[in-house]
Protein backbone atom coordinates (compact mmCIF):
# COMPACT_ATOMS: atom_id res chain seq x y z
CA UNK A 1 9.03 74.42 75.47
CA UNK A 2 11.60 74.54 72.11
CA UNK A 3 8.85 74.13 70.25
CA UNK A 4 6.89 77.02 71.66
CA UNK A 5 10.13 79.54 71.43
CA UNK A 6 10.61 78.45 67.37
CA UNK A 7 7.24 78.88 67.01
CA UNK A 8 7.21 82.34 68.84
CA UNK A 9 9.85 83.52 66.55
CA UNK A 10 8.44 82.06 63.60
CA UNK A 11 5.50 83.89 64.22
CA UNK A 12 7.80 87.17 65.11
CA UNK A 13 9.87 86.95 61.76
CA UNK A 14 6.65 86.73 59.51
CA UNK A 15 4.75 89.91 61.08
CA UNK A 16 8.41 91.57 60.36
CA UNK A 17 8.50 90.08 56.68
CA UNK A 18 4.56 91.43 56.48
CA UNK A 19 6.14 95.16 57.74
CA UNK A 20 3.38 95.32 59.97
CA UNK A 21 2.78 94.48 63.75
CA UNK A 22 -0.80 93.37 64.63
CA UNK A 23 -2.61 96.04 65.36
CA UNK A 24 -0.24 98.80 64.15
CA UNK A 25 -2.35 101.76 61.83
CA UNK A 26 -0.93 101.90 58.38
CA UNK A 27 -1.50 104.78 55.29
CA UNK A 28 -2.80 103.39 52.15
CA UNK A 29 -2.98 105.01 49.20
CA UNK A 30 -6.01 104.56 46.74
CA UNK A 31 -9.69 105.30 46.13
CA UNK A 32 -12.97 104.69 47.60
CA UNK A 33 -15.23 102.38 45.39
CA UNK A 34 -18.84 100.64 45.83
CA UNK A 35 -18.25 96.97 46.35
CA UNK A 36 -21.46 96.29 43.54
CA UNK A 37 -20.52 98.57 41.08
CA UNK A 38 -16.67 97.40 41.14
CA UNK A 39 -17.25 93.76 41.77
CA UNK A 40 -19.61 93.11 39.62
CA UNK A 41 -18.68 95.39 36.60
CA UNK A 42 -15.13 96.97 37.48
CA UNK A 43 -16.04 100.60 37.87
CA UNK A 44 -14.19 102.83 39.56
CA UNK A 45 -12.55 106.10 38.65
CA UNK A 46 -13.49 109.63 38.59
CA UNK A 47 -16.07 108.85 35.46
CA UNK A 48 -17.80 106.63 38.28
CA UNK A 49 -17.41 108.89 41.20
CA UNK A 50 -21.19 110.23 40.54
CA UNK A 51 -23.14 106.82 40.90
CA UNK A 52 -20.30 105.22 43.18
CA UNK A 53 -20.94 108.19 45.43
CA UNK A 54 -25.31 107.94 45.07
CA UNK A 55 -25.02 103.62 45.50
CA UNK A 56 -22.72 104.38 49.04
CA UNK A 57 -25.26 107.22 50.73
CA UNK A 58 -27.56 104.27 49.83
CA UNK A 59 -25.73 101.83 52.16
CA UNK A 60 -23.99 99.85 49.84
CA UNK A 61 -21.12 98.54 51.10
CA UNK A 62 -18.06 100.97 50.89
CA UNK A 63 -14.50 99.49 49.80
CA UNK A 64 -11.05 101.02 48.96
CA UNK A 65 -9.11 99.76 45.94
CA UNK A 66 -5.27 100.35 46.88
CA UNK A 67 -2.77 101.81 44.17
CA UNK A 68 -1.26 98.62 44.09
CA UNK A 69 -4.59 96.96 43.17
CA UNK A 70 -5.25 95.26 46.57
CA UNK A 71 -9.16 95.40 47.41
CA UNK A 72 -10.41 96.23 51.32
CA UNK A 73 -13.54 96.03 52.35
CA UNK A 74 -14.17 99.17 55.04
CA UNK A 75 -15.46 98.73 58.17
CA UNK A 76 -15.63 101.15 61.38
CA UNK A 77 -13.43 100.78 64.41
CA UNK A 78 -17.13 99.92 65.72
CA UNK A 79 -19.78 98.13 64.33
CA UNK A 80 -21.40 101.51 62.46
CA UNK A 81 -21.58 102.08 58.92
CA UNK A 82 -18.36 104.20 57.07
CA UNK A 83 -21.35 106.22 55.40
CA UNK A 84 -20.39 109.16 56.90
CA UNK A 85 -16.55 108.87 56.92
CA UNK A 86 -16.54 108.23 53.06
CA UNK A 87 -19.27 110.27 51.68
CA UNK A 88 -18.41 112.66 48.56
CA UNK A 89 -14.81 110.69 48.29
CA UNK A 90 -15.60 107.86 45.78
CA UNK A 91 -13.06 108.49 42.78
CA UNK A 92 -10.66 110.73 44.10
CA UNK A 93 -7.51 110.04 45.11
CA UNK A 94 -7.58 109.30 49.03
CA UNK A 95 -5.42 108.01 51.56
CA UNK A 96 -6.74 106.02 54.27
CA UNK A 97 -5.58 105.15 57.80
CA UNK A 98 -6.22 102.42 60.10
CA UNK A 99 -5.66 98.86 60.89
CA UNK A 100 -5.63 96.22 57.97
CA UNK A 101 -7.49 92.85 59.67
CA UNK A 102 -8.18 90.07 57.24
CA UNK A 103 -10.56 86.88 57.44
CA UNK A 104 -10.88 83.71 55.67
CA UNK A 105 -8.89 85.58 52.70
CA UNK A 106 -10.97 88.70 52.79
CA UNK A 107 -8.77 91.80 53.49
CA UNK A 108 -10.41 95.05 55.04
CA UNK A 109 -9.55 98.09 56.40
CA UNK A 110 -11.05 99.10 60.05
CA UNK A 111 -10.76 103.30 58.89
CA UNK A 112 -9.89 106.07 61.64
CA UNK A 113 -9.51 108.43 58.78
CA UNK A 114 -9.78 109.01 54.97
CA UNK A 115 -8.66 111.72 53.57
């Protein structure tokens, strides 16, 4: 039972440390980017915003590159593309909303908004 009450605040003092409760929606500042175009060759900005913007209404996959140079990978609250939630906002300065979730060491962002 002692171990179950150190590990439950353990497990209470790192979400604090992290500034984050599960679940809770954060604001991130940054910009939408095309995961080929900036993984492959690091292109992002507003002198890629016109082929970022063409490779994402062509389904490729959408991500948002923080201010502070962390990379998410966006994904819906449901299993839909972010097409339409990101469409024409590729370069510009955005912020977007929702709930950080992260997998085997792959962050993304589940978006309710971008704006």
């Amino acid at each position: 039972m002692k171990k179950l009450i150190v590990l439950a605040a353990v497990s209470a003092i790192l979400l604090a440390l992290a500034g984050r409760a599960d679940n809770e929606t954060v604001a991130i500042k940054g910009e939408v980017v095309d995961l080929h175009c900036f993984l492959t060759r690091g292109a992002h900005g507003e002198e890629h915003a016109g082929c970022s913007n063409a490779c994402l209404a062509r389904d490729v996959p959408a991500g948002f590159l923080a201010d502070d140079g962390t990379l998410y990978v966006l994904v819906n609250e449901k299993p839909i593309s972010v097409k339409e939630k990101v469409a024409g906002k590729a370069g510009k300065k955005s912020t977007a909303r929702g709930k950080v979730v992260e997998r085997n060491g792959v962050k993304a962002l589940q978006i309710t908004s971008i704006d």
